[in-house]
Structure formats: structure tokens, C-alpha cells
C-alpha atoms as a PDB file:
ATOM      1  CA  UNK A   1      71.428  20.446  78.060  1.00  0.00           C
ATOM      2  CA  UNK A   2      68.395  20.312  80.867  1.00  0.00           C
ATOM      3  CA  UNK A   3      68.872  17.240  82.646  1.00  0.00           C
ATOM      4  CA  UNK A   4      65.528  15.181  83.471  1.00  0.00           C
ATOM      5  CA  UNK A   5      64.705  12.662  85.966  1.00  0.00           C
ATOM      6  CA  UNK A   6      62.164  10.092  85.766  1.00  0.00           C
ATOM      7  CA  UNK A   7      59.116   8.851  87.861  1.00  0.00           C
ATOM      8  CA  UNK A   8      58.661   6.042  89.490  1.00  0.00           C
ATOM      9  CA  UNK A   9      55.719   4.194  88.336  1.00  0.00           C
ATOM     10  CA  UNK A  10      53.987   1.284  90.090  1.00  0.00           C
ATOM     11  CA  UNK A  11      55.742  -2.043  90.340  1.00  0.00           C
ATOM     12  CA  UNK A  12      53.863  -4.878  88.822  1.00  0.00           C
ATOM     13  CA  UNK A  13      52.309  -2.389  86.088  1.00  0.00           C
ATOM     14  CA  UNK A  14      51.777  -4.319  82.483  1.00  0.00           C
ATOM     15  CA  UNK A  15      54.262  -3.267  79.796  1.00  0.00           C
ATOM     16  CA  UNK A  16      52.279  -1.543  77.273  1.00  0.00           C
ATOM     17  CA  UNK A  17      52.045  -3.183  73.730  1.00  0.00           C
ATOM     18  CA  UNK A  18      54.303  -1.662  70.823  1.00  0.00           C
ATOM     19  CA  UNK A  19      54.943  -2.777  67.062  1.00  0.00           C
ATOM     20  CA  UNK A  20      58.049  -0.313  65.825  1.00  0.00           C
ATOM     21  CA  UNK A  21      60.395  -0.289  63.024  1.00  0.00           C
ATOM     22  CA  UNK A  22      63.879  -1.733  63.661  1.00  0.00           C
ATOM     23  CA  UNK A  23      66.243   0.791  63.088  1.00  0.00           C
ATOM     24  CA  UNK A  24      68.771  -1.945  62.680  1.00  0.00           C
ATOM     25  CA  UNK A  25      66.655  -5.310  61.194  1.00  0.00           C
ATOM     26  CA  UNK A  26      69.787  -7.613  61.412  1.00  0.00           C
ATOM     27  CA  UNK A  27      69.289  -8.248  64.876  1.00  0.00           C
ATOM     28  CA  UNK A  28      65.838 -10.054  64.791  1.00  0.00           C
ATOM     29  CA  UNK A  29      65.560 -10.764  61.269  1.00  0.00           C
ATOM     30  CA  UNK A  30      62.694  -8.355  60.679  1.00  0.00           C
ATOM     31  CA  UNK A  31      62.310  -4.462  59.887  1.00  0.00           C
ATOM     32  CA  UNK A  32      59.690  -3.976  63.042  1.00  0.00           C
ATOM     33  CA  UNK A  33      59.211  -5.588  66.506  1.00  0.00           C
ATOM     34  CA  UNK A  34      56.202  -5.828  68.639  1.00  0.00           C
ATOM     35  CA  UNK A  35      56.503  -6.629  72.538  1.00  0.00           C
ATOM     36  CA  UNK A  36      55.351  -9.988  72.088  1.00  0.00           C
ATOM     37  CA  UNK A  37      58.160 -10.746  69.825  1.00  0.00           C
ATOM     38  CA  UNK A  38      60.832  -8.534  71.493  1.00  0.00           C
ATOM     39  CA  UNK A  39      60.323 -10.479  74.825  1.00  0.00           C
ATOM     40  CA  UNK A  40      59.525 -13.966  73.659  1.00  0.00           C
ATOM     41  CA  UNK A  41      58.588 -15.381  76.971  1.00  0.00           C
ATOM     42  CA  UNK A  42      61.194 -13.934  78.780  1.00  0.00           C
ATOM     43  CA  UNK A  43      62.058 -10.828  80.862  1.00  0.00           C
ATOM     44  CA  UNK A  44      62.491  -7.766  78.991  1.00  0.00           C
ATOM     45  CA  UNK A  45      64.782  -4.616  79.180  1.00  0.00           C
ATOM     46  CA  UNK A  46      63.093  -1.453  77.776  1.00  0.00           C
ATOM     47  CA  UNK A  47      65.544   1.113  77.359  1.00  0.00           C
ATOM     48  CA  UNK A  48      64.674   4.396  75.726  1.00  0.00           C
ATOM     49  CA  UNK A  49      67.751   6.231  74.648  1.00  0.00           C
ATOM     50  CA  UNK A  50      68.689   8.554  71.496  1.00  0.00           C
ATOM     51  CA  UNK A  51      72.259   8.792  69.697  1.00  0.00           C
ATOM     52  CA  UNK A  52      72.952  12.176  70.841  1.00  0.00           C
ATOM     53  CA  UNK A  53      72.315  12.527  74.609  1.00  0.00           C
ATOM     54  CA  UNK A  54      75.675  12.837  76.547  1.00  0.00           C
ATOM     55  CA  UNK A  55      74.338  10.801  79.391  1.00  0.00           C
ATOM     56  CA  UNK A  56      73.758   7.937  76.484  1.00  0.00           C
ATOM     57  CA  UNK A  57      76.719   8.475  75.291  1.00  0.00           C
ATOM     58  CA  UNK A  58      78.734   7.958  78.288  1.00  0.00           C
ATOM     59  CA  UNK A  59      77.246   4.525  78.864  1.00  0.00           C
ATOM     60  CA  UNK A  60      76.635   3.693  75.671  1.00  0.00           C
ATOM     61  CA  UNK A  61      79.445   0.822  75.553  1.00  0.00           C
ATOM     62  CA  UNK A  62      78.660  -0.543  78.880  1.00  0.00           C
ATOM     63  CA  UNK A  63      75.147  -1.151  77.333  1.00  0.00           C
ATOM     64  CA  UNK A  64      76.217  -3.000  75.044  1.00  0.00           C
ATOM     65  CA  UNK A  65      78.236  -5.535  77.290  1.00  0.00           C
ATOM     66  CA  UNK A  66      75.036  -5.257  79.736  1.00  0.00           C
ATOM     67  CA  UNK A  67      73.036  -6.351  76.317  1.00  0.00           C
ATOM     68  CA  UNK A  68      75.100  -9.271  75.960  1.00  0.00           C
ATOM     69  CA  UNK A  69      75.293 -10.542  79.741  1.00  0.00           C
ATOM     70  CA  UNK A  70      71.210  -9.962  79.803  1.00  0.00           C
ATOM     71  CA  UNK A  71      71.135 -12.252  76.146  1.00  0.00           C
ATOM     72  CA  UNK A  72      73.029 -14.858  78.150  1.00  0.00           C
ATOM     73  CA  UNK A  73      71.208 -14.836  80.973  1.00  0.00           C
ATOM     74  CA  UNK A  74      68.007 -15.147  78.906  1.00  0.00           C
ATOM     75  CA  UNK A  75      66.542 -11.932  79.423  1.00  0.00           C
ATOM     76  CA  UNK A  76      66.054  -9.539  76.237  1.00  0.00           C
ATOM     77  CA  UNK A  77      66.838  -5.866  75.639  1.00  0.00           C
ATOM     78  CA  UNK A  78      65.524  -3.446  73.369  1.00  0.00           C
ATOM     79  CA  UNK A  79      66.764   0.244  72.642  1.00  0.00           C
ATOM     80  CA  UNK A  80      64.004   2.791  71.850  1.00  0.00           C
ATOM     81  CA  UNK A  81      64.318   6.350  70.546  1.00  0.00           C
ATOM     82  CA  UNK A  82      61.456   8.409  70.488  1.00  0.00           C
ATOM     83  CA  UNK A  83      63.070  12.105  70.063  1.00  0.00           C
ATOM     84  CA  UNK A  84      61.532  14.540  67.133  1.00  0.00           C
ATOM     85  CA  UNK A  85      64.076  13.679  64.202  1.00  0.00           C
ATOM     86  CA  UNK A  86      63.293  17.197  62.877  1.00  0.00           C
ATOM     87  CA  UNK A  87      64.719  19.103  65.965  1.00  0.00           C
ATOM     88  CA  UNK A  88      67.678  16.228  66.492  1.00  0.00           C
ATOM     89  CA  UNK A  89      68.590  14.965  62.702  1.00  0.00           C
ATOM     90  CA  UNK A  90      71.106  13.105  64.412  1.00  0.00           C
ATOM     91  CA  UNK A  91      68.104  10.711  66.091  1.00  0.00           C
ATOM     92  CA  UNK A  92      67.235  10.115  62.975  1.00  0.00           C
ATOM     93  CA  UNK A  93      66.041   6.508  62.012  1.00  0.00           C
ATOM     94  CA  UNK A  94      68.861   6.273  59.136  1.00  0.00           C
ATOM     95  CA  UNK A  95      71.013   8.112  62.004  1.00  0.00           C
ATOM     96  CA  UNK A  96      69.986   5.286  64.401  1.00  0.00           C
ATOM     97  CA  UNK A  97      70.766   2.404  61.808  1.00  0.00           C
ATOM     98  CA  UNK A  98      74.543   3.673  61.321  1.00  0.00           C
ATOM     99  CA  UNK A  99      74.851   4.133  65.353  1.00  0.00           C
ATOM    100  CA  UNK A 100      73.928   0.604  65.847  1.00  0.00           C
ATOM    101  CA  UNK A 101      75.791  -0.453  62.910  1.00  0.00           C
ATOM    102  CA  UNK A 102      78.709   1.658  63.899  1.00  0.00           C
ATOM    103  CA  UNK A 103      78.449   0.570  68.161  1.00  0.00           C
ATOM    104  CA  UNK A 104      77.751  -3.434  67.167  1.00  0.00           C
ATOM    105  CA  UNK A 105      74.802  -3.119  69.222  1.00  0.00           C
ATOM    106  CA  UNK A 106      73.234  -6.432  69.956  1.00  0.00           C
ATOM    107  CA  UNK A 107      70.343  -5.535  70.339  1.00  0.00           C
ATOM    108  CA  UNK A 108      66.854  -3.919  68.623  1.00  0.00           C
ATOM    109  CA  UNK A 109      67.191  -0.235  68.317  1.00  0.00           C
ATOM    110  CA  UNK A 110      63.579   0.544  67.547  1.00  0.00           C
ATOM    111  CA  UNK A 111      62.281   3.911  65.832  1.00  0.00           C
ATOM    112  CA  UNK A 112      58.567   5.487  67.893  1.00  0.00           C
ATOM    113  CA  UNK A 113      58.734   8.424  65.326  1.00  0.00           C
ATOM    114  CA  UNK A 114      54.639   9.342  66.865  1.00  0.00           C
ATOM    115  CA  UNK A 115      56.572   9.218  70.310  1.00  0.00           C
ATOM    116  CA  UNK A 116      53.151   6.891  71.604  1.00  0.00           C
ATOM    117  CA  UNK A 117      55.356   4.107  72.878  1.00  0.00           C
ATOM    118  CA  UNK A 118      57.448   6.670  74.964  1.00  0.00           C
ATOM    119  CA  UNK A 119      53.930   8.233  76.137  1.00  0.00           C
ATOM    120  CA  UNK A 120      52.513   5.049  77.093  1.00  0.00           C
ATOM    121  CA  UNK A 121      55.437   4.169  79.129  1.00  0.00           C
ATOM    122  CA  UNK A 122      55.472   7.290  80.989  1.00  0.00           C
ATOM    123  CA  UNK A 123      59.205   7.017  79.793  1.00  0.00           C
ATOM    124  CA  UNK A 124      60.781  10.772  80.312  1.00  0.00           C
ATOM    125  CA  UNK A 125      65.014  11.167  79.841  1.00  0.00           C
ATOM    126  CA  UNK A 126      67.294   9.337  77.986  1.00  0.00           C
ATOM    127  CA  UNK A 127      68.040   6.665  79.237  1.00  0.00           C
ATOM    128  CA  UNK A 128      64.996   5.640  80.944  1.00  0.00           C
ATOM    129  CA  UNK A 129      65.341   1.730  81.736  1.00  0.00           C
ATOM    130  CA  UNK A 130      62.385  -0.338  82.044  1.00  0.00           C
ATOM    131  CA  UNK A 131      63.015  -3.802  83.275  1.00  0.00           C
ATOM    132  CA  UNK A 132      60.267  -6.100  82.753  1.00  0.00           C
ATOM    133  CA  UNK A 133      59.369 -10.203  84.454  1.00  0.00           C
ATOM    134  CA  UNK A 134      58.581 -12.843  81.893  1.00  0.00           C
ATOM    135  CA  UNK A 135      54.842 -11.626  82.501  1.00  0.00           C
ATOM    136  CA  UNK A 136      55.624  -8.506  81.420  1.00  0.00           C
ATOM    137  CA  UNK A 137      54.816  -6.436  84.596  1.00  0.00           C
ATOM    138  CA  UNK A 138      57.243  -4.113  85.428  1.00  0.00           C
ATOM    139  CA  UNK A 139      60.020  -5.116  87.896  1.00  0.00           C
ATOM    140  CA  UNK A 140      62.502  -1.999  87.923  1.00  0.00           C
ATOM    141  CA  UNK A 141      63.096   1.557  86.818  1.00  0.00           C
ATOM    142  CA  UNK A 142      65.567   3.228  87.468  1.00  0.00           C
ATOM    143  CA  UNK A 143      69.457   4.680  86.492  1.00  0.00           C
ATOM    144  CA  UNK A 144      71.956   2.427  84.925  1.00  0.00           C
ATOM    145  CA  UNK A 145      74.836   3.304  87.419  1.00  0.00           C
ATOM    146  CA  UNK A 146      75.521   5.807  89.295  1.00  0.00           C
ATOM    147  CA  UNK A 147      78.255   7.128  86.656  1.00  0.00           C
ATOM    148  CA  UNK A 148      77.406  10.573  84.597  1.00  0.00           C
ATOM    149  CA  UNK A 149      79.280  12.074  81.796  1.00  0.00           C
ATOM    150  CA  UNK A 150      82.637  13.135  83.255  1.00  0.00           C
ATOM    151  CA  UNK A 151      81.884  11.460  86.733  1.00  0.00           C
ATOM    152  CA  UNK A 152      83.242   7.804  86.813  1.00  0.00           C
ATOM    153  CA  UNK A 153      83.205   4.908  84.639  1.00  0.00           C
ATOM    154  CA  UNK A 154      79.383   3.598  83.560  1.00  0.00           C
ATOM    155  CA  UNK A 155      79.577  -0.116  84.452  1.00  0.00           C
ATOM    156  CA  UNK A 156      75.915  -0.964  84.185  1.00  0.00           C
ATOM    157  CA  UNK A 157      76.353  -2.144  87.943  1.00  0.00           C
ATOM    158  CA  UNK A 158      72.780  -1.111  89.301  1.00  0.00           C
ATOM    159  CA  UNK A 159      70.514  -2.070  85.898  1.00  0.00           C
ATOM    160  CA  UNK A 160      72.721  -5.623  86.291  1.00  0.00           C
ATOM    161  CA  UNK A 161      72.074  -6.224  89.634  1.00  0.00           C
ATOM    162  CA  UNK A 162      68.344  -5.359  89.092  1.00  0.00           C
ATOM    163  CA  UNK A 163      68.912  -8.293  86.436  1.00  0.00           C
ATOM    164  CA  UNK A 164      70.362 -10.622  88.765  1.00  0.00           C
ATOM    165  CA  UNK A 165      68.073 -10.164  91.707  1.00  0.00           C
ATOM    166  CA  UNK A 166      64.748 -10.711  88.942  1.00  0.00           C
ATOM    167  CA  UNK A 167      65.916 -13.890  87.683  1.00  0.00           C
ATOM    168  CA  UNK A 168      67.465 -15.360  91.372  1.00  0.00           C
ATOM    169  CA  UNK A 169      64.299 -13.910  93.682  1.00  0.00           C
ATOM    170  CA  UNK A 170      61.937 -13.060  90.984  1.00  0.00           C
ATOM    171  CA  UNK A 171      61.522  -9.866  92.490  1.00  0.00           C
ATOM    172  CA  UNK A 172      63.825  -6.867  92.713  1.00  0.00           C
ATOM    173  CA  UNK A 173      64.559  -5.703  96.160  1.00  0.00           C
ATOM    174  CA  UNK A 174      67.382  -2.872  95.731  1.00  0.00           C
ATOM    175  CA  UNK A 175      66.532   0.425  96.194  1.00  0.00           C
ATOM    176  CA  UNK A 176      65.367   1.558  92.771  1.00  0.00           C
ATOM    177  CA  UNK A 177      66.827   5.187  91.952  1.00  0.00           C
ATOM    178  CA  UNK A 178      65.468   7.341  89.147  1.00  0.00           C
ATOM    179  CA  UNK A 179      67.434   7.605  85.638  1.00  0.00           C
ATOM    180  CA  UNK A 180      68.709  10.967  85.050  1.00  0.00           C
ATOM    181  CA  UNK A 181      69.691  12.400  81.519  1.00  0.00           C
ATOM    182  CA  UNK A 182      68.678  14.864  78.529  1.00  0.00           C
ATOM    183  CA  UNK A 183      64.461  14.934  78.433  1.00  0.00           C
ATOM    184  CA  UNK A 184      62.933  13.426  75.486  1.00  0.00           C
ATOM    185  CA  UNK A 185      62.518  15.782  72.502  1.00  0.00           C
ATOM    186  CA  UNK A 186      58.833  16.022  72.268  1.00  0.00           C
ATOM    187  CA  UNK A 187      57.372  16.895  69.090  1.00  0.00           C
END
């Protein structure tokens, strides 16, 4: 497993525009999602992840309580996997229907099967967490926690208090430190 970090890009920068399929349609009522729709007005957690990246894996369950504290705090969160289904079957779009079935997700896990939307975002590991203001320009990136597989408990402590300090200053003012985890499988 080659671990990646990501790049910091600038603060402030414009989410770029997606319209995926939805691996898991329950969750928004519709089989794709475009940015417009995924953030509704409100701030916006990007999160590009993959069912079978240890680092995912580890924190996979704290996501999904982060999911729900960001839903009822008003800000949404969408999973993204962009990794070459043929080289990882296991990323799979049916793959990533039956993980989110399987982990109760509560949130979109969207399917960028050209790997564009990763491109765009400059997104790198998995996971790579983009947190976006209700304008859409780009208010964190960085690590979830400072947990990794087999070191600590992940708690979503960081990504959360990047959450807290965006809707209570409107601007996040903790040091932002880089996500680290398995590189996107590029095609």
C-alpha cells in the first residue's frame, strides 16, 4: 500500500461543478447528484474515499457519525470514489451501493467512473476531505484525525472542529494538516 498525502490548495477556491451517479439513490431520492443539489445552500463536505483503502476503512464509522452531526448542524456531506473499478473490483459502483447499504451511510456515495471530478479537485488519497462555505469556496482540507489504521481511535475530531469553527467564525482558523492514505487508482 503507498501511502499519499495531499496538497494544499488555495483557501477561498470555487468548488468545481459535478453531476455523478449515486451509488446509493435512497439518500437523495435520485440516481445522480450535481453540486448544486448536493449542497443546497449550505456548506458542503467533499470527501473522496473508496471501499477498500485501509486508511478509509479505519474511519469509516466515525464518518458516518461525523455525517450525521454535519446533517444536524446543516452542513451536507458527500462521499466520492473515483478509483479504476477494473484494477479495484471492489470500488466498484455495485461494490459501492452494498458498502453504503451495508455501513448505513447517510450520506451520497457518488460514482466519478472518468475520475474528472477527482481531477478537477486536485483531490489525491483516500480520504481527501474538502470542506466547502455556503458559497462554495473552499474553507478546509485536510486529515480527518490524526488516527491511522492501527494507531488510535478515528474520532473525526479535526474535520469536526473544522465544521464547528466554519459555521461559528465563518472561517476556519486551525492549522489545516494534509490527509494521508492509499493514492487514487488512476486509470
Amino acid at each position: 500500500m503507498a501511502i499519499t498525502y495531499s496538497q494544499m490548495i488555495d483557501l477561498g477556491a470555487p468548488a468545481p461543478e459535478f453531476d455523478l451517479p449515486v451509488s446509493n439513490p435512497e439518500t437523495v431520492g435520485s440516481e445522480s447528484l450535481n453540486l448544486e443539489r448536493a449542497s443546497d445552500g449550505k456548506p458542503i463536505a467533499i470527501v473522496f474515499m473508496c471501499n477498500h483503502c485501509p486508511f478509509v476503512v479505519h474511519i469509516e464509522d466515525a464518518l458516518v457519525n461525523a455525517a450525521r452531526v454535519c446533517s444536524d448542524r446543516g452542513v451536507n456531506l458527500v462521499g466520492i470514489s473515483s478509483n479504476d473499478a477494473l484494477q479495484y473490483p471492489q470500488d466498484s459502483f455495485e461494490a459501492m451501493g452494498q458498502r453504503a447499504q451495508d455501513k448505513k451511510y447517510p450520506f451520497p456515495y457518488l460514482y466519478d467512473e472518468s475520475q474528472s471530478v477527482a481531477k478537477s479537485y486536485g483531490a489525491e488519497c483516500t480520504p481527501d476531505i474538502f470542506l466547502y462555505d455556503e458559497n462554495q469556496r473552499l474553507a478546509y482540507r485536510g486529515r480527518f484525525d490524526e488516527s491511522r489504521p492501527g494507531i488510535g481511535r478515528a474520532t473525526g475530531e479535526e474535520f469536526l472542529q473544522a465544521v464547528d469553527e466554519l459555521l461559528t467564525l465563518s472561517v476556519v482558523t486551525m492549522p489545516q494538516r494534509p490527509s494521508m492514505g492509499c493514492n487514487i487508482k488512476w486509470k
